[in-house]
PDB file of N, CA and C in Angstrom:
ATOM      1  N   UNK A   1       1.787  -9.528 -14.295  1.00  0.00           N
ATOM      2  CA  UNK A   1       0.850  -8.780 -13.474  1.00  0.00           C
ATOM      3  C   UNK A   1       0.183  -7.704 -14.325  1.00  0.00           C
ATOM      4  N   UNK A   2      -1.024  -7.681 -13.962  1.00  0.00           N
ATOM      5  CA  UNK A   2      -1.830  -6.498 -14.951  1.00  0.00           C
ATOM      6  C   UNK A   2      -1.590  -5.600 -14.284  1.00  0.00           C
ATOM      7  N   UNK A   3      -1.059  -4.291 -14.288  1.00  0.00           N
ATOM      8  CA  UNK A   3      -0.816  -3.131 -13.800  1.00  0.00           C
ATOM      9  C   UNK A   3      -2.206  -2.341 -13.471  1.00  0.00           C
ATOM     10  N   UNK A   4      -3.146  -2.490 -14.411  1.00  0.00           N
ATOM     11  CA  UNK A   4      -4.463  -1.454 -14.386  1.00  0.00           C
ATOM     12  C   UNK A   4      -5.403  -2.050 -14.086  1.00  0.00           C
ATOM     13  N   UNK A   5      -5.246  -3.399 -12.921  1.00  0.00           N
ATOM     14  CA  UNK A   5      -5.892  -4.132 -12.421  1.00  0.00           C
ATOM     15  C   UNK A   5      -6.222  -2.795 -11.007  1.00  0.00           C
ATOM     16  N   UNK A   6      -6.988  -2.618 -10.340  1.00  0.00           N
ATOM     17  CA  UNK A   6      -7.672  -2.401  -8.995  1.00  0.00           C
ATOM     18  C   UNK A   6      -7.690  -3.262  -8.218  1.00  0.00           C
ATOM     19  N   UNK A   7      -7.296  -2.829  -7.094  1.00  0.00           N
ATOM     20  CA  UNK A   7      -6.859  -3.269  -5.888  1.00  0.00           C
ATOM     21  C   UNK A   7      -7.246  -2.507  -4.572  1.00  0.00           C
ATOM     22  N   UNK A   8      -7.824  -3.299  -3.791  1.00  0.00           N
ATOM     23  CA  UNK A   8      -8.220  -2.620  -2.630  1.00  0.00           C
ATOM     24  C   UNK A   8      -7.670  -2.790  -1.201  1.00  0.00           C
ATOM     25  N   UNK A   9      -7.302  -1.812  -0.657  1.00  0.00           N
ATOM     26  CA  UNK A   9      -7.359  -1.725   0.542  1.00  0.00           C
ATOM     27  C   UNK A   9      -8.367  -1.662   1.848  1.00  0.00           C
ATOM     28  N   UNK A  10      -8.626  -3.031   2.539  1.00  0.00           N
ATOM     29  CA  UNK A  10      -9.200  -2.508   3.668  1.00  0.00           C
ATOM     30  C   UNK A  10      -8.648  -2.219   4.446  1.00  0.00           C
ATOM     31  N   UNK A  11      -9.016  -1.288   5.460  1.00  0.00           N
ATOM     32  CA  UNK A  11      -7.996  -1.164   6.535  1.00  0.00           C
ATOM     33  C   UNK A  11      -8.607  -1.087   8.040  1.00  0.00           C
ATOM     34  N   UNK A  12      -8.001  -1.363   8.532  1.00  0.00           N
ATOM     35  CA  UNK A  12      -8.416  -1.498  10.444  1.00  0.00           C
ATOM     36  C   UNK A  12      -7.676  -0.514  11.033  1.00  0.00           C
ATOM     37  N   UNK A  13      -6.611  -0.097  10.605  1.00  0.00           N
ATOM     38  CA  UNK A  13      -5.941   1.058  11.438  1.00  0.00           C
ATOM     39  C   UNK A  13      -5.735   1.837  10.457  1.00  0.00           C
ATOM     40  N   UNK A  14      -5.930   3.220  10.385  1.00  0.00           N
ATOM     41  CA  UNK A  14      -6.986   3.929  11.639  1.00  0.00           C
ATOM     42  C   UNK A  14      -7.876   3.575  11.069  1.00  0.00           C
ATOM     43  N   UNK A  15      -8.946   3.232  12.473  1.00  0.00           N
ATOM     44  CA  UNK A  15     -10.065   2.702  11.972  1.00  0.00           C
ATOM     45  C   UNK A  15     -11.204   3.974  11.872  1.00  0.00           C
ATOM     46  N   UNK A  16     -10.614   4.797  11.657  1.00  0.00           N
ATOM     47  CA  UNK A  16     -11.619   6.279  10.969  1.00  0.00           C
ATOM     48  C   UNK A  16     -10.811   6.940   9.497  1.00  0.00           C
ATOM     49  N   UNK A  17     -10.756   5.800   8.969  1.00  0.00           N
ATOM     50  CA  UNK A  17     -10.331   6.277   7.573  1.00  0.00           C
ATOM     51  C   UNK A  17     -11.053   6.719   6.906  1.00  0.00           C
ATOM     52  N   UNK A  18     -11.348   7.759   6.512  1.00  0.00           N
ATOM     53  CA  UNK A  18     -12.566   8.137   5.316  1.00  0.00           C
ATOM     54  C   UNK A  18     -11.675   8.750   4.089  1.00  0.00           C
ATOM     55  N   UNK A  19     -12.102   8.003   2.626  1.00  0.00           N
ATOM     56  CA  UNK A  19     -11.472   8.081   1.448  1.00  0.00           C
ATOM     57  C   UNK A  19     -13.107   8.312   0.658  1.00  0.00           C
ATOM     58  N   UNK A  20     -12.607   9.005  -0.554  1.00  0.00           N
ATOM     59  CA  UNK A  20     -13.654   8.523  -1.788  1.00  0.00           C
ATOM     60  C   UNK A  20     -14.314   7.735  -2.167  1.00  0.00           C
ATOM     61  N   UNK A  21     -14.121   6.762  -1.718  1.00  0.00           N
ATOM     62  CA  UNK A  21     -14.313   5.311  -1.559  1.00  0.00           C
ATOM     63  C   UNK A  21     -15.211   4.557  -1.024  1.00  0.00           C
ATOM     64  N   UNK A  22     -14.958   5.386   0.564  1.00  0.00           N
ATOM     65  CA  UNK A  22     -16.130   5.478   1.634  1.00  0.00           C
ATOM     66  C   UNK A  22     -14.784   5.289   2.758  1.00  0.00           C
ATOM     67  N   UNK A  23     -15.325   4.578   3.979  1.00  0.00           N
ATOM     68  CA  UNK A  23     -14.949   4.355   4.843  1.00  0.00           C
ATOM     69  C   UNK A  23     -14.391   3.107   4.973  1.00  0.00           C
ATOM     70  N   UNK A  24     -12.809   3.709   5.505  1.00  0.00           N
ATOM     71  CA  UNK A  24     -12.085   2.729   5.743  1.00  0.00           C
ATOM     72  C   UNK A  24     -11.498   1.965   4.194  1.00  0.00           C
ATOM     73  N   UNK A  25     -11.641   2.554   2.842  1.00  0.00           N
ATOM     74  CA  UNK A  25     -11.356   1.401   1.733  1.00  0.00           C
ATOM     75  C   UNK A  25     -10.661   2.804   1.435  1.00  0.00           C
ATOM     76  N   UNK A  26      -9.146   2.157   0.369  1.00  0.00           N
ATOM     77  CA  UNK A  26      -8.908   2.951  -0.300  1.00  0.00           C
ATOM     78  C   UNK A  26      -8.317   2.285  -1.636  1.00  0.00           C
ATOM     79  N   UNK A  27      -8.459   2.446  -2.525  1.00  0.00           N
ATOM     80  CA  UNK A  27      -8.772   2.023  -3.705  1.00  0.00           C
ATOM     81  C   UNK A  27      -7.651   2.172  -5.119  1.00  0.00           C
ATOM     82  N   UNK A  28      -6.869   1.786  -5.638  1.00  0.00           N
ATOM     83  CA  UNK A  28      -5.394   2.010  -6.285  1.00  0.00           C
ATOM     84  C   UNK A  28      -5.178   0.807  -7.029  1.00  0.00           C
ATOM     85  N   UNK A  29      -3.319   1.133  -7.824  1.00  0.00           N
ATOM     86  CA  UNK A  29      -2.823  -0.026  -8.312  1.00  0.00           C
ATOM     87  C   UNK A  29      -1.550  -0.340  -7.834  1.00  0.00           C
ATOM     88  N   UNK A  30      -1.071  -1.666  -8.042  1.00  0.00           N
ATOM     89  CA  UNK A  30      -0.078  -2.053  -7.485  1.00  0.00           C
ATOM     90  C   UNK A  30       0.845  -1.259  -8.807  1.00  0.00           C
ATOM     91  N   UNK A  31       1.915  -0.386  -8.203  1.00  0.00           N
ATOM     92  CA  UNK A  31       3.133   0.081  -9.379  1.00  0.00           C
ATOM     93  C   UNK A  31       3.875  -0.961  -9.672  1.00  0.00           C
ATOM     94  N   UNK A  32       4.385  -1.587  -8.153  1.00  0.00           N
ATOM     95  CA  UNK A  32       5.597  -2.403  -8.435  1.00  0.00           C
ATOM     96  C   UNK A  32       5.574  -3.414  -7.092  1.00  0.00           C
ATOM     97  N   UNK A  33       6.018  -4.708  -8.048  1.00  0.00           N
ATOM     98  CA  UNK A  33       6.455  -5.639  -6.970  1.00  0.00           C
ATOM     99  C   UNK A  33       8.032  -6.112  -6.271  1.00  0.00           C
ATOM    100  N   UNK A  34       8.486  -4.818  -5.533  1.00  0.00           N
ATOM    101  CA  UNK A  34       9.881  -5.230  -5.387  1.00  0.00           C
ATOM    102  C   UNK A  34      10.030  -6.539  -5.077  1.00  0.00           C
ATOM    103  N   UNK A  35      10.020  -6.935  -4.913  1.00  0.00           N
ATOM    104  CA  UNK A  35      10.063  -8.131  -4.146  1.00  0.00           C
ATOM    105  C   UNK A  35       8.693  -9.014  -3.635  1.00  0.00           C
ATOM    106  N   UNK A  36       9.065 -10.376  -2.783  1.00  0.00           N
ATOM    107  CA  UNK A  36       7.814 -10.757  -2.452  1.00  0.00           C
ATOM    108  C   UNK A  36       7.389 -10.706  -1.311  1.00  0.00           C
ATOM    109  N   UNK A  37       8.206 -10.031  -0.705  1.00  0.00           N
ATOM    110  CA  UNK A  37       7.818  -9.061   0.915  1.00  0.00           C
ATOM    111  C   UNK A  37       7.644  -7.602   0.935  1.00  0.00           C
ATOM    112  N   UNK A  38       7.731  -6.892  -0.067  1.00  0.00           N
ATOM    113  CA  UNK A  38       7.354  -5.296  -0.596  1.00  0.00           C
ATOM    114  C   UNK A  38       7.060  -4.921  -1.719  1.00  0.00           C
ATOM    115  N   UNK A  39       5.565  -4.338  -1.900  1.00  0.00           N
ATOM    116  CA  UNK A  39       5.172  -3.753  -2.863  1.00  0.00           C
ATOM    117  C   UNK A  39       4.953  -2.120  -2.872  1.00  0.00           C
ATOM    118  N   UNK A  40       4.941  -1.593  -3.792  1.00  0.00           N
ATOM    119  CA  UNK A  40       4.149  -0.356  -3.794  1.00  0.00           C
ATOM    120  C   UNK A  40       3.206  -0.114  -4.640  1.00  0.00           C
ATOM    121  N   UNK A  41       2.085   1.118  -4.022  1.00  0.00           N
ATOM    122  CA  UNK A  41       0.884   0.656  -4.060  1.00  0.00           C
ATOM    123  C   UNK A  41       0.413   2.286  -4.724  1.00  0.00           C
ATOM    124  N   UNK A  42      -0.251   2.598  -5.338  1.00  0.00           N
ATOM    125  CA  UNK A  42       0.075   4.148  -5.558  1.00  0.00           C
ATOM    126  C   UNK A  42      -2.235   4.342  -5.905  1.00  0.00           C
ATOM    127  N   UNK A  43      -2.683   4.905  -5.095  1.00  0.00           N
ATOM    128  CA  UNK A  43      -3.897   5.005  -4.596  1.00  0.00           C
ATOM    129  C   UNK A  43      -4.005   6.421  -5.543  1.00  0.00           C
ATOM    130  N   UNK A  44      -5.918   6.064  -5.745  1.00  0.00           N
ATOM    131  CA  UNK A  44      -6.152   6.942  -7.006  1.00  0.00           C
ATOM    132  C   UNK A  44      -6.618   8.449  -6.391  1.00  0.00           C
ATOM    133  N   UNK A  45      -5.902   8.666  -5.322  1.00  0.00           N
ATOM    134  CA  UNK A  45      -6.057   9.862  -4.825  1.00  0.00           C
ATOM    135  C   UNK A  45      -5.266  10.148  -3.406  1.00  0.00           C
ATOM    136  N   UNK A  46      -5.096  11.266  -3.190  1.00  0.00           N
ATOM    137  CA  UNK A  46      -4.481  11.912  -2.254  1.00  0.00           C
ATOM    138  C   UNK A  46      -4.824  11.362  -0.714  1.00  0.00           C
ATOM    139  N   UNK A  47      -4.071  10.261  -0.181  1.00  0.00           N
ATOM    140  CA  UNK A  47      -4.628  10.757   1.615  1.00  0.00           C
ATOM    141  C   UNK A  47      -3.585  11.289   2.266  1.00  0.00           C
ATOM    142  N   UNK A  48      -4.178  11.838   3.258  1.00  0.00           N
ATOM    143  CA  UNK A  48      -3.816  12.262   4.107  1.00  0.00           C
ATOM    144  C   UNK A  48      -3.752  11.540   6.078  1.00  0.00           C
ATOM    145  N   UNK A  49      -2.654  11.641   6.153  1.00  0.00           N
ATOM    146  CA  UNK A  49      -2.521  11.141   7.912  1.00  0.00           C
ATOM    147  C   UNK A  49      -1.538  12.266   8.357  1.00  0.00           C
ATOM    148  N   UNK A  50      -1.881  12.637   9.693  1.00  0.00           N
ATOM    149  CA  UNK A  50      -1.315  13.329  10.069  1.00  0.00           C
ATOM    150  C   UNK A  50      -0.471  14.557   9.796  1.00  0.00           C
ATOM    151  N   UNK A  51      -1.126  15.041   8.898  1.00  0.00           N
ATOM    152  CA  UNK A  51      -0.810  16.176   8.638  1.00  0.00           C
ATOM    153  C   UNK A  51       0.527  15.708   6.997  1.00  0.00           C
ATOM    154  N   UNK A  52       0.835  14.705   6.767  1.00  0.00           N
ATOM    155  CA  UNK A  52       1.223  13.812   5.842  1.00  0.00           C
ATOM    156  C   UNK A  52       0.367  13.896   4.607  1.00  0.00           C
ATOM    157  N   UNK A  53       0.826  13.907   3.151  1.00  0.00           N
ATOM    158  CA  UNK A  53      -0.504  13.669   1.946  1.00  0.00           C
ATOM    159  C   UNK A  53       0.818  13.076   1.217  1.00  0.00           C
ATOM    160  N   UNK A  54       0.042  12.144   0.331  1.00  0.00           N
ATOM    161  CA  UNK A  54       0.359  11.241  -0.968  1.00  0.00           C
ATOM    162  C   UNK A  54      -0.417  10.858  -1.140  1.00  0.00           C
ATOM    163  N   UNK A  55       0.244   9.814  -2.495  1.00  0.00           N
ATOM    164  CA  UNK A  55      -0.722   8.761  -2.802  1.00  0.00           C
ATOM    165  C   UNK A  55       0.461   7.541  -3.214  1.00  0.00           C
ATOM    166  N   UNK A  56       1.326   7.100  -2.458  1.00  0.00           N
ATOM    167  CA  UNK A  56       2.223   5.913  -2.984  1.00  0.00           C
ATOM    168  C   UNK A  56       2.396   5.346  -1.111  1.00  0.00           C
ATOM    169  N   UNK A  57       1.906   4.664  -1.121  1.00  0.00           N
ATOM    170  CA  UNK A  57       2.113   3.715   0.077  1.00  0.00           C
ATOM    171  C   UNK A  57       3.129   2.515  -0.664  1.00  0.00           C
ATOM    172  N   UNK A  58       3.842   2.341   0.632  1.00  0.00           N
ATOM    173  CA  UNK A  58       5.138   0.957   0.356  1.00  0.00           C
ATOM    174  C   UNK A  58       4.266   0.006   1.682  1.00  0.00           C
ATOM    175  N   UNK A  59       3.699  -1.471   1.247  1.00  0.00           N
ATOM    176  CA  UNK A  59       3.243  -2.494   1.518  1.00  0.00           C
ATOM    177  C   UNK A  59       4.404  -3.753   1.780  1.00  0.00           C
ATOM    178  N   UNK A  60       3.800  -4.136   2.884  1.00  0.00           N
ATOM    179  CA  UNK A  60       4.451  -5.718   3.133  1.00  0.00           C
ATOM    180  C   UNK A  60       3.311  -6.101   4.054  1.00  0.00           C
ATOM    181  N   UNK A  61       3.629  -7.696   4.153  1.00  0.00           N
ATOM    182  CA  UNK A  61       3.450  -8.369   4.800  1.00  0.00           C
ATOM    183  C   UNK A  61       3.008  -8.339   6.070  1.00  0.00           C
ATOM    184  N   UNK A  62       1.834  -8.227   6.922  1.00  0.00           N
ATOM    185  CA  UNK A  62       1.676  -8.173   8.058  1.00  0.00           C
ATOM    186  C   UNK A  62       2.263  -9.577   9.257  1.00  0.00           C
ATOM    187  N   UNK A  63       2.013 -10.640   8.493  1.00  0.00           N
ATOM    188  CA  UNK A  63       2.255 -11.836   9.053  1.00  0.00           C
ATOM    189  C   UNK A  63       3.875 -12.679   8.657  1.00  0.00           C
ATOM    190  N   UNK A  64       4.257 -13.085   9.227  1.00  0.00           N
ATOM    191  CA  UNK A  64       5.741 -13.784   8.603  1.00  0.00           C
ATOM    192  C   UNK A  64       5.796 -14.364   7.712  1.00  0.00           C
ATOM    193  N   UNK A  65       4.606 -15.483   7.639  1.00  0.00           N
ATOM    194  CA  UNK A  65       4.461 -16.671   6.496  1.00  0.00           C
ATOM    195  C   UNK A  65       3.492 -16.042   5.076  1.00  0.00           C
ATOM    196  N   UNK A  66       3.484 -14.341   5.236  1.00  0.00           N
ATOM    197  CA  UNK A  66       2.782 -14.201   4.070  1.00  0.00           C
ATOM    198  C   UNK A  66       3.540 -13.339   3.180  1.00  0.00           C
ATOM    199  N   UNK A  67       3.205 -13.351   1.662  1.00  0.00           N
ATOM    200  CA  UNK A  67       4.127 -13.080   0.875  1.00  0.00           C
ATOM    201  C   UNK A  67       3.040 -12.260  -0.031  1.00  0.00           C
ATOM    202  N   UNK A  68       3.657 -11.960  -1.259  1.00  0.00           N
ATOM    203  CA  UNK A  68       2.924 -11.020  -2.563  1.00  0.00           C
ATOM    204  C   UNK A  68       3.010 -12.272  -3.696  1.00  0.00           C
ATOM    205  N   UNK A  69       3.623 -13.385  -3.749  1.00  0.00           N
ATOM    206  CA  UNK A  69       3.663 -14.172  -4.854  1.00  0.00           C
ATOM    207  C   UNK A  69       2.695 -14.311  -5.589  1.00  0.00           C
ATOM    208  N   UNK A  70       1.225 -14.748  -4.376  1.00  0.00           N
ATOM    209  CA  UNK A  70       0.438 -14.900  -5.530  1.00  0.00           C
ATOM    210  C   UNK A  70      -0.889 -13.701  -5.205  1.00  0.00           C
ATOM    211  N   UNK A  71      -0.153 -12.635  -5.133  1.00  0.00           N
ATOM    212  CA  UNK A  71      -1.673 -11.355  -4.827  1.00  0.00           C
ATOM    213  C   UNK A  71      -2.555 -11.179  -5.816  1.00  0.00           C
ATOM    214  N   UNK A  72      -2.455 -11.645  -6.816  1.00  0.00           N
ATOM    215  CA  UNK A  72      -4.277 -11.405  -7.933  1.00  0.00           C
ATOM    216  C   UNK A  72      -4.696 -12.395  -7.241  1.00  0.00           C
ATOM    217  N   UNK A  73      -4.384 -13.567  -6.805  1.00  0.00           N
ATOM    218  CA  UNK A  73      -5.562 -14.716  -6.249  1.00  0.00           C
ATOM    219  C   UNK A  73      -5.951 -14.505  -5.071  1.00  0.00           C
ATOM    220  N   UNK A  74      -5.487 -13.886  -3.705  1.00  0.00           N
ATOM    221  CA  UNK A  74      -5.594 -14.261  -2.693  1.00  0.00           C
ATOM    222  C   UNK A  74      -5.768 -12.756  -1.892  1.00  0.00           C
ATOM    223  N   UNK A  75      -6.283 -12.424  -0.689  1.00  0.00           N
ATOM    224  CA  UNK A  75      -5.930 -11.024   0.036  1.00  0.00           C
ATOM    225  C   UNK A  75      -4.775 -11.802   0.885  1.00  0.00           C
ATOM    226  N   UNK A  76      -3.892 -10.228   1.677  1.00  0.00           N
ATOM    227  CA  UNK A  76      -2.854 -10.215   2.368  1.00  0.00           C
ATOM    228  C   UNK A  76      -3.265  -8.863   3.597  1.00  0.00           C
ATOM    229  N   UNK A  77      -3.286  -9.869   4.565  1.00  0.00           N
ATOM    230  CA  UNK A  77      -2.721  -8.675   5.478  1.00  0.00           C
ATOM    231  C   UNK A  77      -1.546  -8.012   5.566  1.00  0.00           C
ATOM    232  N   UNK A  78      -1.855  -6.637   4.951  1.00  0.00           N
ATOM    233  CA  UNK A  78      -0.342  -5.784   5.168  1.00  0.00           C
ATOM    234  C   UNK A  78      -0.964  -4.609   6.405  1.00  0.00           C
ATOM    235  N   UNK A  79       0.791  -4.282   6.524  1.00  0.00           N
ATOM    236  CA  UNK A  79       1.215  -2.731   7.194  1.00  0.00           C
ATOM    237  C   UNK A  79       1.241  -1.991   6.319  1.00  0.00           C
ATOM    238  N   UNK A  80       1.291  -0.927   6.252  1.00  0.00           N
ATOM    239  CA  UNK A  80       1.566   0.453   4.978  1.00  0.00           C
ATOM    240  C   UNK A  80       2.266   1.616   5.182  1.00  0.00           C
ATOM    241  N   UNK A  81       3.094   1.690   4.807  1.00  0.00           N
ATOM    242  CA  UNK A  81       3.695   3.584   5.024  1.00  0.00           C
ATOM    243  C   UNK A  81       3.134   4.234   4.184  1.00  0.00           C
ATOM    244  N   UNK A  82       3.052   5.392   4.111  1.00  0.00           N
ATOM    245  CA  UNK A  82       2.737   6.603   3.359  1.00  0.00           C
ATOM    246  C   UNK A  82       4.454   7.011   2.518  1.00  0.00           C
ATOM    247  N   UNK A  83       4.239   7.099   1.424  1.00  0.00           N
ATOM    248  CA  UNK A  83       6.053   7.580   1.371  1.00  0.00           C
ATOM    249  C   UNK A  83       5.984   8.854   1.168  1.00  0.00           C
ATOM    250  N   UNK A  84       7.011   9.438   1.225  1.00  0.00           N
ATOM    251  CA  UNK A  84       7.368  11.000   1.873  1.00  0.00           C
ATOM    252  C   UNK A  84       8.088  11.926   0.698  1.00  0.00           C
ATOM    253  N   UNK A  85       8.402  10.814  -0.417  1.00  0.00           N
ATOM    254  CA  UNK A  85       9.477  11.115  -1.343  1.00  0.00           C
ATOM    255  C   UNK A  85       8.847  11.528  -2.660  1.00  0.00           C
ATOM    256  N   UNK A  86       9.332  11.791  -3.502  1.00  0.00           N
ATOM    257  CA  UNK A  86       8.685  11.887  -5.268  1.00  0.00           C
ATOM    258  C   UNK A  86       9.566  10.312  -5.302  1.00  0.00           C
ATOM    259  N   UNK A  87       7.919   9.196  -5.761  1.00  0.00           N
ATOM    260  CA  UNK A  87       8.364   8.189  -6.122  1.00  0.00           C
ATOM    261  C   UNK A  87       9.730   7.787  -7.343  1.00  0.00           C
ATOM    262  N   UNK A  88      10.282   6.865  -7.503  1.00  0.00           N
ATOM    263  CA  UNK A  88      11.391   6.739  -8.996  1.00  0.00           C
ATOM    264  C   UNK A  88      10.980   5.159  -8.856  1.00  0.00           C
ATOM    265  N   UNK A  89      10.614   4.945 -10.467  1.00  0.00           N
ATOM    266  CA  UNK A  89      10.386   2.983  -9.935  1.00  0.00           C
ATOM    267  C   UNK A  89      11.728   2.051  -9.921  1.00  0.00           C
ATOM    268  N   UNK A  90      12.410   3.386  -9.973  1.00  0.00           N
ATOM    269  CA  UNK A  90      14.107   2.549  -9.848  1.00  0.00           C
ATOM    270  C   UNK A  90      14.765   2.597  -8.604  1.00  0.00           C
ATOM    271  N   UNK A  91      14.173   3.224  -7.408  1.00  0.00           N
ATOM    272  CA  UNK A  91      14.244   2.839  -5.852  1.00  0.00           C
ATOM    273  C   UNK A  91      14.445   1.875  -5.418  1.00  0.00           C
ATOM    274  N   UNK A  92      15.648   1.473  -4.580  1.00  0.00           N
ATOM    275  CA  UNK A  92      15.667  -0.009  -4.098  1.00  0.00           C
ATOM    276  C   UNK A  92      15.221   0.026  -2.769  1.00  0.00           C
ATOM    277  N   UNK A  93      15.021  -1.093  -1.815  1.00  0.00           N
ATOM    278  CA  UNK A  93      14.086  -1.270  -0.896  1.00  0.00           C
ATOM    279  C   UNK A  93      14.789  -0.433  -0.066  1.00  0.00           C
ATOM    280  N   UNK A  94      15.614  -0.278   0.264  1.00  0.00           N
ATOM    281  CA  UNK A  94      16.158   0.557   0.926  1.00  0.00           C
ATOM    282  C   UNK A  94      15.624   1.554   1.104  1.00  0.00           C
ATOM    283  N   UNK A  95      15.685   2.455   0.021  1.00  0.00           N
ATOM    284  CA  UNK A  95      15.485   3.581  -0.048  1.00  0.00           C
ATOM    285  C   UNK A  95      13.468   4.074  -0.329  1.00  0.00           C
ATOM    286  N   UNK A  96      12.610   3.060  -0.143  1.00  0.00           N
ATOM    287  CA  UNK A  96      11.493   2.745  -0.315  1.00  0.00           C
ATOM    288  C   UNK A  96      11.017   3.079   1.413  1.00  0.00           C
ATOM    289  N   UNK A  97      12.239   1.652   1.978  1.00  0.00           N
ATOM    290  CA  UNK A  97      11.877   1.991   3.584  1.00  0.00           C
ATOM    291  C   UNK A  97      12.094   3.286   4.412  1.00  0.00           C
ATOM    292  N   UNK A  98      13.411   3.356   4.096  1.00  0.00           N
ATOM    293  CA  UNK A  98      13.863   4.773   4.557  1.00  0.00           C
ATOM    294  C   UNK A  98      12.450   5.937   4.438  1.00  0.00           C
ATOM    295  N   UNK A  99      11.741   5.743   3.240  1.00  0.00           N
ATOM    296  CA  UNK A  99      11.133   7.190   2.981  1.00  0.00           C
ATOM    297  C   UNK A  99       9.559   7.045   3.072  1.00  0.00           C
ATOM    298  N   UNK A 100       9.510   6.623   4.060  1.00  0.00           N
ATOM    299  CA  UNK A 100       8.088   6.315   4.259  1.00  0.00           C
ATOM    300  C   UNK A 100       7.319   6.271   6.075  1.00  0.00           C
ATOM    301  N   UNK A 101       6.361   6.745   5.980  1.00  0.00           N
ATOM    302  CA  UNK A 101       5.808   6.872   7.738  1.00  0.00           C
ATOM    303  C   UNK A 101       4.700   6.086   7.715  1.00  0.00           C
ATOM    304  N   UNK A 102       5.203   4.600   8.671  1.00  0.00           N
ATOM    305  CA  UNK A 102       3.887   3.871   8.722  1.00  0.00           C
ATOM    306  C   UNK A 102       2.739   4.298   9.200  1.00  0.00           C
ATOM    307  N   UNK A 103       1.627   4.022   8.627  1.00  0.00           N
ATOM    308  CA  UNK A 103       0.315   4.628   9.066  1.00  0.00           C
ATOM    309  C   UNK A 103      -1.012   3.431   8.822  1.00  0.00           C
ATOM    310  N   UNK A 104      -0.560   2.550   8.645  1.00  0.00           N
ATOM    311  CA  UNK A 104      -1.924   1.686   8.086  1.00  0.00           C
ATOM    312  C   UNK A 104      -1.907   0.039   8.299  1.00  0.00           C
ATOM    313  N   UNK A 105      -3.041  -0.557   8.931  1.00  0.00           N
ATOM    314  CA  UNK A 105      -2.800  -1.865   8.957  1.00  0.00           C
ATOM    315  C   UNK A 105      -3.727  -2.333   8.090  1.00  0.00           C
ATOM    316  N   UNK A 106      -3.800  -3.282   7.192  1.00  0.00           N
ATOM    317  CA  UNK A 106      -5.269  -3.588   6.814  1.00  0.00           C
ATOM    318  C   UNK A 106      -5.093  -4.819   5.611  1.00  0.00           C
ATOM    319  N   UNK A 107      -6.102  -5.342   4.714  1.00  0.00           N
ATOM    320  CA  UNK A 107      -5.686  -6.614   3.960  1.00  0.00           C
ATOM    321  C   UNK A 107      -6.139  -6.179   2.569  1.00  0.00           C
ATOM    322  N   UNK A 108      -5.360  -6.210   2.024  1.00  0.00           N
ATOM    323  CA  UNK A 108      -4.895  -6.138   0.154  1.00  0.00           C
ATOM    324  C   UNK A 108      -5.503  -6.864  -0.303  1.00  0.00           C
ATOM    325  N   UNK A 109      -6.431  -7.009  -1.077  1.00  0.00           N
ATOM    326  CA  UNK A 109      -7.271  -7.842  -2.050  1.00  0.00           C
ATOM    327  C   UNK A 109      -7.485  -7.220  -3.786  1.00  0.00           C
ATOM    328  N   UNK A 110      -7.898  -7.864  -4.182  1.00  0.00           N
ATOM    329  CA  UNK A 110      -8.795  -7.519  -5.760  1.00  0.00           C
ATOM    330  C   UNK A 110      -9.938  -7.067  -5.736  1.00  0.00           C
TER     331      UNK A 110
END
């Protein structure tokens, strides 16, 4: 995986997202692929939800039958948390889920 590849987020929920970007897109790289049902996603700037700020969202799968295997080729509908924590890329999913407040529905592309 190319790390300093760009990757975009569209998103539908909330559907009044405004980023740098413009509306509704927010724009980053994938850090890490735990797995092929969770990634994290670390966005080239600060958002904010609810009174919440980062920039490392933890990604999965919106649908059952969809995966991260092959994400440079294809978009994915994901969910997104915001994580809450000072990232470590040595976090196991556990502790990825635990620390994070979902806030985002939308589909992962290139």
């Amino acid at each position: 995986m190319d790390n300093k590849k760009t990757y975009i987020i569209t998103t539908a929920e909330p559907w009044d997202l405004e980023s740098p970007d413009g509306k509704n897109i927010i724009r980053g790289i994938i850090l890490s692929i735990v797995n092929s049902y969770l990634l994290v996603f670390k966005a080239n700037y600060l958002l904010n939800f609810e009174g919440v700020s980062g920039d490392i969202l933890i990604l999965s799968p919106r649908l059952k039958d969809e995966n991260f295997e092959n994400i440079a080729t294809k978009e994915i509908d994901v969910n997104g948390g915001l994580f809450l924590d000072n990232y470590n890329k040595n976090f196991e999913e556990s502790k990825l889920k635990e620390n994070c407040k979902f806030f985002l529905i939308g589909t992962l592309g290139s």
